[in-house]
C-alpha atoms as a PDB file:
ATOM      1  CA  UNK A   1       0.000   0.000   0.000  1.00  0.00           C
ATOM      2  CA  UNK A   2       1.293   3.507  -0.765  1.00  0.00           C
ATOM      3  CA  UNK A   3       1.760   5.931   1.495  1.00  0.00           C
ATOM      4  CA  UNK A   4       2.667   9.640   2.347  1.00  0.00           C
ATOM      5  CA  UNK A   5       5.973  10.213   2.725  1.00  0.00           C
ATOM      6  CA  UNK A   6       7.699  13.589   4.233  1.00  0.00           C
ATOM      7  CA  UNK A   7      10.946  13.171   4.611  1.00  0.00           C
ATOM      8  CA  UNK A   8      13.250  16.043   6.233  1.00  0.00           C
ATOM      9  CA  UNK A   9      17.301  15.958   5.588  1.00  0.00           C
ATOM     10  CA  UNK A  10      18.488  17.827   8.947  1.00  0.00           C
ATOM     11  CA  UNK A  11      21.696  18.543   7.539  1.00  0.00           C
ATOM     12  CA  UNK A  12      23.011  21.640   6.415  1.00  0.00           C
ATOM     13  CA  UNK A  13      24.879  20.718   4.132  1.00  0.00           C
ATOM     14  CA  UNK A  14      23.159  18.136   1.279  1.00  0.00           C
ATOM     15  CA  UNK A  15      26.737  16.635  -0.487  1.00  0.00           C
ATOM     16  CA  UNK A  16      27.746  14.268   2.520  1.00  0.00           C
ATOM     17  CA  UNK A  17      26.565  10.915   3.183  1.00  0.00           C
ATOM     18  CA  UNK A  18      23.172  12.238   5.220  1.00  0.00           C
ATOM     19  CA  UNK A  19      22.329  13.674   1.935  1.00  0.00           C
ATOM     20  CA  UNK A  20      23.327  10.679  -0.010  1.00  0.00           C
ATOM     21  CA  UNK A  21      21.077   8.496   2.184  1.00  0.00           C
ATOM     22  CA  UNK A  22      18.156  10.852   1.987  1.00  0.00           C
ATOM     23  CA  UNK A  23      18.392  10.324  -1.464  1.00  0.00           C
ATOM     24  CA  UNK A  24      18.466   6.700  -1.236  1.00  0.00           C
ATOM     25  CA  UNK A  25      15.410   6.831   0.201  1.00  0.00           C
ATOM     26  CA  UNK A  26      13.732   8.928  -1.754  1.00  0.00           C
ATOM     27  CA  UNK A  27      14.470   6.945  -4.422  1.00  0.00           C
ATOM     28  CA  UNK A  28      13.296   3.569  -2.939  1.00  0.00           C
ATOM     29  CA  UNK A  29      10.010   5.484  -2.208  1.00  0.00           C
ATOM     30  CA  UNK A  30       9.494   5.968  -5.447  1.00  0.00           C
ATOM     31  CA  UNK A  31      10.620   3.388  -7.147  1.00  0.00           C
ATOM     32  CA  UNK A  32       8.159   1.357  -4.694  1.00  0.00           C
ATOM     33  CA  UNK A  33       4.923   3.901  -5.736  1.00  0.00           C
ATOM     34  CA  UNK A  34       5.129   6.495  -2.361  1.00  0.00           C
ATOM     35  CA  UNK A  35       3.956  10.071  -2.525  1.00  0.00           C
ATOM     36  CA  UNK A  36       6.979  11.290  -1.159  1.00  0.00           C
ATOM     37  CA  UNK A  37       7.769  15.061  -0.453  1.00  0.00           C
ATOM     38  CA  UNK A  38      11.386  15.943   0.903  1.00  0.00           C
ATOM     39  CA  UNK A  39      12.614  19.108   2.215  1.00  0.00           C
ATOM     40  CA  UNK A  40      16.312  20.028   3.153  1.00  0.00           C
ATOM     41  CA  UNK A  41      17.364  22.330   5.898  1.00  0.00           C
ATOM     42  CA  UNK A  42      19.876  23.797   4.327  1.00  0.00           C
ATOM     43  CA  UNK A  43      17.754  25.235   1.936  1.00  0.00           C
ATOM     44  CA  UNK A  44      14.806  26.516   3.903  1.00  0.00           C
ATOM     45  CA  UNK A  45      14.780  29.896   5.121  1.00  0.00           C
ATOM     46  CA  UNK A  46      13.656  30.881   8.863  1.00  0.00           C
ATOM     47  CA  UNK A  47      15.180  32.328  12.175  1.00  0.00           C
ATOM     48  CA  UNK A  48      16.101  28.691  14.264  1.00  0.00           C
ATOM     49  CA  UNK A  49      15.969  31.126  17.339  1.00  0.00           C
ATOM     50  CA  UNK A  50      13.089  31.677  19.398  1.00  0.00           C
ATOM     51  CA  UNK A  51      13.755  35.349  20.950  1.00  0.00           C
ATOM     52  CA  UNK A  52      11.332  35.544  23.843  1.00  0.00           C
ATOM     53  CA  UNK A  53      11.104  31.854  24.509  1.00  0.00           C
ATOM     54  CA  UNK A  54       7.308  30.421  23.953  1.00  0.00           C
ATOM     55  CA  UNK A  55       6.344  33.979  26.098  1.00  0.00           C
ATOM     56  CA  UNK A  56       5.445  35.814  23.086  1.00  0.00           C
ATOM     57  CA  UNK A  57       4.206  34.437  19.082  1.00  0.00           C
ATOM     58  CA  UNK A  58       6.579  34.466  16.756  1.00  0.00           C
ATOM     59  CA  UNK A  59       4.951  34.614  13.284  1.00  0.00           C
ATOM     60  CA  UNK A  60       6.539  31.326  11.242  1.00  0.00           C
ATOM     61  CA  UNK A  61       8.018  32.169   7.785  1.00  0.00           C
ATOM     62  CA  UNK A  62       6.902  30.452   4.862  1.00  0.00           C
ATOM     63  CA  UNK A  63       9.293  27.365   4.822  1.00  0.00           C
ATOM     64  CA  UNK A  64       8.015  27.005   8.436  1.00  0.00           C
ATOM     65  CA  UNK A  65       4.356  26.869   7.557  1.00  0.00           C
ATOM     66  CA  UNK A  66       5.063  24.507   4.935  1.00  0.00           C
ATOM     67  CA  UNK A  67       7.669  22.539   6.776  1.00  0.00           C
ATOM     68  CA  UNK A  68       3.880  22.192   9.604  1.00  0.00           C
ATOM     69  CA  UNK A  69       1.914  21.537   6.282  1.00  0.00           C
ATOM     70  CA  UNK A  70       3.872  18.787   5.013  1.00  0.00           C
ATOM     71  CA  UNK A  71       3.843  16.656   8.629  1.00  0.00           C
ATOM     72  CA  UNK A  72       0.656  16.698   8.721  1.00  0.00           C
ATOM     73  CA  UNK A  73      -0.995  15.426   5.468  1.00  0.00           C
ATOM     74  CA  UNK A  74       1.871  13.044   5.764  1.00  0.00           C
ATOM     75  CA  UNK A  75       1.092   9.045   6.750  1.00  0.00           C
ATOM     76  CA  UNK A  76       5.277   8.751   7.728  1.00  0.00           C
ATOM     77  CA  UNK A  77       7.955  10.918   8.503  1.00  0.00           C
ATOM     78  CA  UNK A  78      11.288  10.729   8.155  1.00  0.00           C
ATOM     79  CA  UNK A  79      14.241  12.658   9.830  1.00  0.00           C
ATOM     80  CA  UNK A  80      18.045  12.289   8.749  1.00  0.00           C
ATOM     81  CA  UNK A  81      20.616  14.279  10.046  1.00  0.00           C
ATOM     82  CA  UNK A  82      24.154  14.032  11.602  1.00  0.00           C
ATOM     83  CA  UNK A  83      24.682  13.656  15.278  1.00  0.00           C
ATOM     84  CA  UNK A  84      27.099  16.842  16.092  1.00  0.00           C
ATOM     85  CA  UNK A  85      28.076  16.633  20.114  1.00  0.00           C
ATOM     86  CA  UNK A  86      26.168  14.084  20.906  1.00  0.00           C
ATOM     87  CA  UNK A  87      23.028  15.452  19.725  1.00  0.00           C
ATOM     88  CA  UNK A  88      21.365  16.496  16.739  1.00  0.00           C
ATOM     89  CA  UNK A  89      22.408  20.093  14.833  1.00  0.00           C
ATOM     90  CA  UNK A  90      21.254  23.692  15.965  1.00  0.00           C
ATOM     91  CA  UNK A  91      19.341  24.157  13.006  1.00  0.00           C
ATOM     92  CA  UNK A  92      17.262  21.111  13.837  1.00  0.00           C
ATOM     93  CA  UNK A  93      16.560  21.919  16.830  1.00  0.00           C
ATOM     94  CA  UNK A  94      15.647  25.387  16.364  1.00  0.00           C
ATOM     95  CA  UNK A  95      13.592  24.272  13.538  1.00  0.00           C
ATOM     96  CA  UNK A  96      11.585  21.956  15.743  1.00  0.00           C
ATOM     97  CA  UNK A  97      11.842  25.150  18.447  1.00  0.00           C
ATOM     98  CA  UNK A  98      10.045  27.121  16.270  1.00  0.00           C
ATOM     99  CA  UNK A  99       7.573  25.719  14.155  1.00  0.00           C
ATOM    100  CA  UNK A 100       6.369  22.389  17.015  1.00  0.00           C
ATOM    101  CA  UNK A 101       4.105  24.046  18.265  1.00  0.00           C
ATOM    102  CA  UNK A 102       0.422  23.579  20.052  1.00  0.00           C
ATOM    103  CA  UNK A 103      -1.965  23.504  17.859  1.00  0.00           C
ATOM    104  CA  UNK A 104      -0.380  21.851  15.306  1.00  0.00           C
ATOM    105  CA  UNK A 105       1.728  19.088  16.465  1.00  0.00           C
ATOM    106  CA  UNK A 106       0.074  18.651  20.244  1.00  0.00           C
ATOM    107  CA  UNK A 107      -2.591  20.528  22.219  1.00  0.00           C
ATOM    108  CA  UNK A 108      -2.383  21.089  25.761  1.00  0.00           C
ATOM    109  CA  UNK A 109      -5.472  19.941  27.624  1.00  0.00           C
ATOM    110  CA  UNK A 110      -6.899  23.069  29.647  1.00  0.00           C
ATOM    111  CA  UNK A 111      -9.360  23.427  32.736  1.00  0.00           C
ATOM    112  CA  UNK A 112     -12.569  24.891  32.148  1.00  0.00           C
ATOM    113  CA  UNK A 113     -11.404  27.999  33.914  1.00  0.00           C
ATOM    114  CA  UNK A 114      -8.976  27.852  31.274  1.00  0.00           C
ATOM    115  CA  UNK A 115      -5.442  26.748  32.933  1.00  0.00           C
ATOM    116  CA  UNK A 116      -3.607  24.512  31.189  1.00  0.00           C
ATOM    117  CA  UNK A 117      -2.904  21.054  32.363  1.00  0.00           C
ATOM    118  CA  UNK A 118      -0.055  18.710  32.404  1.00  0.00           C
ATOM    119  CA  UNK A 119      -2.204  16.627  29.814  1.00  0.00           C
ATOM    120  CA  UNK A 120      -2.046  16.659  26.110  1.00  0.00           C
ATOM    121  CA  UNK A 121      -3.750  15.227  22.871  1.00  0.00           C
ATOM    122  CA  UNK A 122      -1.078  14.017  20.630  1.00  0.00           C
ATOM    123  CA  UNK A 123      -2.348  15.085  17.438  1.00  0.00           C
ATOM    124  CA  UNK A 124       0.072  13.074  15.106  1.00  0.00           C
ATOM    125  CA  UNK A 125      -1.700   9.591  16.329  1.00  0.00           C
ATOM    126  CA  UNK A 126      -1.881   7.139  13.770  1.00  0.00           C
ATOM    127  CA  UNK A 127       1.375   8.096  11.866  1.00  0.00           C
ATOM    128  CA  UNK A 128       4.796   6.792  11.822  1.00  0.00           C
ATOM    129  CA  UNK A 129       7.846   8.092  12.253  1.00  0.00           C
ATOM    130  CA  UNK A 130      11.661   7.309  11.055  1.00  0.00           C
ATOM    131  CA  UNK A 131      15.282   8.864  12.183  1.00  0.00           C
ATOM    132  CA  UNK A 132      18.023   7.605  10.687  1.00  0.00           C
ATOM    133  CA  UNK A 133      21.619   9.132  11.801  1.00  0.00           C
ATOM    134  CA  UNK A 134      25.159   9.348  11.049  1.00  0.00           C
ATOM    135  CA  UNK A 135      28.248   9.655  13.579  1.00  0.00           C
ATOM    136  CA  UNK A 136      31.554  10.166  13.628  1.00  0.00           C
ATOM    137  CA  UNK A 137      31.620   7.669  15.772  1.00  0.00           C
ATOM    138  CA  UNK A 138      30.929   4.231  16.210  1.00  0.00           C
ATOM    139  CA  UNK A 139      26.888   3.857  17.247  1.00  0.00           C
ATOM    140  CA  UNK A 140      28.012   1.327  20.086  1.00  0.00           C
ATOM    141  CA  UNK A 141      30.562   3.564  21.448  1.00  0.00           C
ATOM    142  CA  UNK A 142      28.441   6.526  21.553  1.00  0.00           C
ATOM    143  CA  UNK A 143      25.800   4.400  23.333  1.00  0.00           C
ATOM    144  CA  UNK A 144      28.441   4.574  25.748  1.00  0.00           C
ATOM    145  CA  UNK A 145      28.191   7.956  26.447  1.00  0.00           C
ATOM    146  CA  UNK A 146      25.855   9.993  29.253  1.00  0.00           C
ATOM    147  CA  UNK A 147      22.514  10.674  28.427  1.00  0.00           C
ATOM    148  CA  UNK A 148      20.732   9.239  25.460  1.00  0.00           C
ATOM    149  CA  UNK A 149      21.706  10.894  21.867  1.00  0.00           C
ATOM    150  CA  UNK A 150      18.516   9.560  20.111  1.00  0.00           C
ATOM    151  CA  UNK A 151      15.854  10.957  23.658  1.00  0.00           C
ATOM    152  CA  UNK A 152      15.207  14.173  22.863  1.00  0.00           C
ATOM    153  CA  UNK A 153      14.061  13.649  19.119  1.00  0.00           C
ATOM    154  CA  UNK A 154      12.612  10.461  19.131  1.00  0.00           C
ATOM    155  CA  UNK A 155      10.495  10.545  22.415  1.00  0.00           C
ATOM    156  CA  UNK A 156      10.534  14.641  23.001  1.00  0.00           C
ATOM    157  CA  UNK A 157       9.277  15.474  19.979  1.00  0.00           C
ATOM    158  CA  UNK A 158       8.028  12.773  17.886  1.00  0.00           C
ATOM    159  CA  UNK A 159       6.292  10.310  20.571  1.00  0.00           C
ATOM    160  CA  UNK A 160       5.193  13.551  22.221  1.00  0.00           C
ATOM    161  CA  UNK A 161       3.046  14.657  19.227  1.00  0.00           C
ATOM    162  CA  UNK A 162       1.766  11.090  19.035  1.00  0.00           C
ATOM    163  CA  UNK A 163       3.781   9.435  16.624  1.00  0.00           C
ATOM    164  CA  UNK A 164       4.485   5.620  16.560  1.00  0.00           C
ATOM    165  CA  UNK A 165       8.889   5.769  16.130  1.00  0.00           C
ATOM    166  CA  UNK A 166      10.318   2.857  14.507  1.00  0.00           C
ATOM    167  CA  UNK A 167      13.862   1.331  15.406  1.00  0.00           C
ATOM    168  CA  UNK A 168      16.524   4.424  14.690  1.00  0.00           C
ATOM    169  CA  UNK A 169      19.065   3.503  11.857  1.00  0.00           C
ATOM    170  CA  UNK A 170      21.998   4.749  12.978  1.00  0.00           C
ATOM    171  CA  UNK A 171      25.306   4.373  10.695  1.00  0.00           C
ATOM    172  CA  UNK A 172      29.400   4.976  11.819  1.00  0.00           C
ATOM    173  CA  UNK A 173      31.855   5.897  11.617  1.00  0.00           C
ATOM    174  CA  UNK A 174      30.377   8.009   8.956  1.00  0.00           C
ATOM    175  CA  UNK A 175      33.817   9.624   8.406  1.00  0.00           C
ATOM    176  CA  UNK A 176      35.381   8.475   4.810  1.00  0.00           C
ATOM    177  CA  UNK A 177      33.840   4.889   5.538  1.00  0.00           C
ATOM    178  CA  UNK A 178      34.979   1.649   2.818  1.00  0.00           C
ATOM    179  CA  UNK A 179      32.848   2.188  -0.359  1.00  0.00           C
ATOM    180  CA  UNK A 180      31.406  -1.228   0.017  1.00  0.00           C
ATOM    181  CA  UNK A 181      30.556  -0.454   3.753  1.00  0.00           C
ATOM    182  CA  UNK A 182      28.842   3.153   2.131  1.00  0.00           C
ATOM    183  CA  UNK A 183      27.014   1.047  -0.689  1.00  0.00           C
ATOM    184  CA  UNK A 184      25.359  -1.525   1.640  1.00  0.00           C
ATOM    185  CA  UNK A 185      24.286   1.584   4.380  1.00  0.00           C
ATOM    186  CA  UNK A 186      22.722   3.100   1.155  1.00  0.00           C
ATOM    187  CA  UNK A 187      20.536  -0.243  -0.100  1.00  0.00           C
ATOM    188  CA  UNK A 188      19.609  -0.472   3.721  1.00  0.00           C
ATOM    189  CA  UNK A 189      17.830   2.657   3.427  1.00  0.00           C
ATOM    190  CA  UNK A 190      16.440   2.443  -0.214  1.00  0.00           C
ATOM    191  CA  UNK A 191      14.921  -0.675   0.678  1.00  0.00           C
ATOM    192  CA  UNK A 192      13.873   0.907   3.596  1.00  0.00           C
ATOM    193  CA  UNK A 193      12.001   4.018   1.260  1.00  0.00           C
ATOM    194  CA  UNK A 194      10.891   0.863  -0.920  1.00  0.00           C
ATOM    195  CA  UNK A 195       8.663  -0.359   2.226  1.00  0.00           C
ATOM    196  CA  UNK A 196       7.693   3.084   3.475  1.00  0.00           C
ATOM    197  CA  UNK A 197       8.982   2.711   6.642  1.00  0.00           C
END
């Protein structure tokens, strides 16, 4: 069965080997029949930086609004992008910052004076979500490390607005890897756009 497909590189930059796997698969998805729509970070245009916190609106530019658009009419999304000291890059971040907001990816439950509770619909139910990383280092040894890399995007953000995360792909060392290593990374992830998931 088809599906919707939104898939976001979170790189900057689109020549490296998060861009090549974004295009892997975005091929696979097509080859395989998806309505897939892809969008790279480097290339959008908006302020990552929310000035007065969540205090005051800040009115979302146009890549923003479509960037909202594009999650929503979509049955799965998919994030790729780098992990940069042990997390994922500013831009990302402040792109999620700025344009996950309630209303469109969760809405608080309120009181009926109003207040707003610690509750919340998830209003992304139903769809699926995908992350696949690179890192300069090895995925084990950064497993290693404190904290948990893959937290804040997979259950912060995507769980939070409802979505169902499958198993993280996560590929290293990323840095100047063995072309056959590179080419078998790449069919994992247009087979994975050939399945939708």
């Amino acid at each position: 069965m088809s599906k919707k497909i939104f898939l976001l590189l979170g790189h900057p930059d689109n020549s490296g080997l998060c861009g090549s796997l974004a295009d892997a698969y975005e091929q696979g998805a097509k080859e395989a029949g998806h309505e897939i729509v892809r969008m790279n970070i480097g290339e959008m245009q908006f302020d990552p930086i929310l000035h007065k916190g969540y205090r005051a609106r800040q009115e979302l530019e146009p890549d923003l609004q479509k960037f909202q658009e594009h999650v929503q009419s979509a049955d799965h999304f998919v994030v790729v992008h780098p992990v940069w000291w042990v997390g994922m890059p500013a831009i990302l971040k402040g792109l999620f910052d700025r344009a996950w907001l309630p209303g469109s990816a969760f809405r608080y439950i309120k009181t009926k004076a109003g207040a707003r509770t610690i509750f919340w619909h998830r209003l992304m139910r139903g769809k699926t979500a995908r992350i696949i990383v690179t890192s300069g280092t090895a995925p084990w040894l950064v497993r290693f490390l404190p904290g948990n890399v893959n937290a804040q995007l997979r259950w912060g953000i995507l769980w939070f607005a409802g979505f169902r995360v499958y198993h993280t792909k996560w590929f290293g060392p990323a840095e100047n890897p063995p072309e056959a290593r590179r080419a078998a990374w790449l069919r994992i992830i247009h087979d994975l756009g050939r399945s939708g998931k």
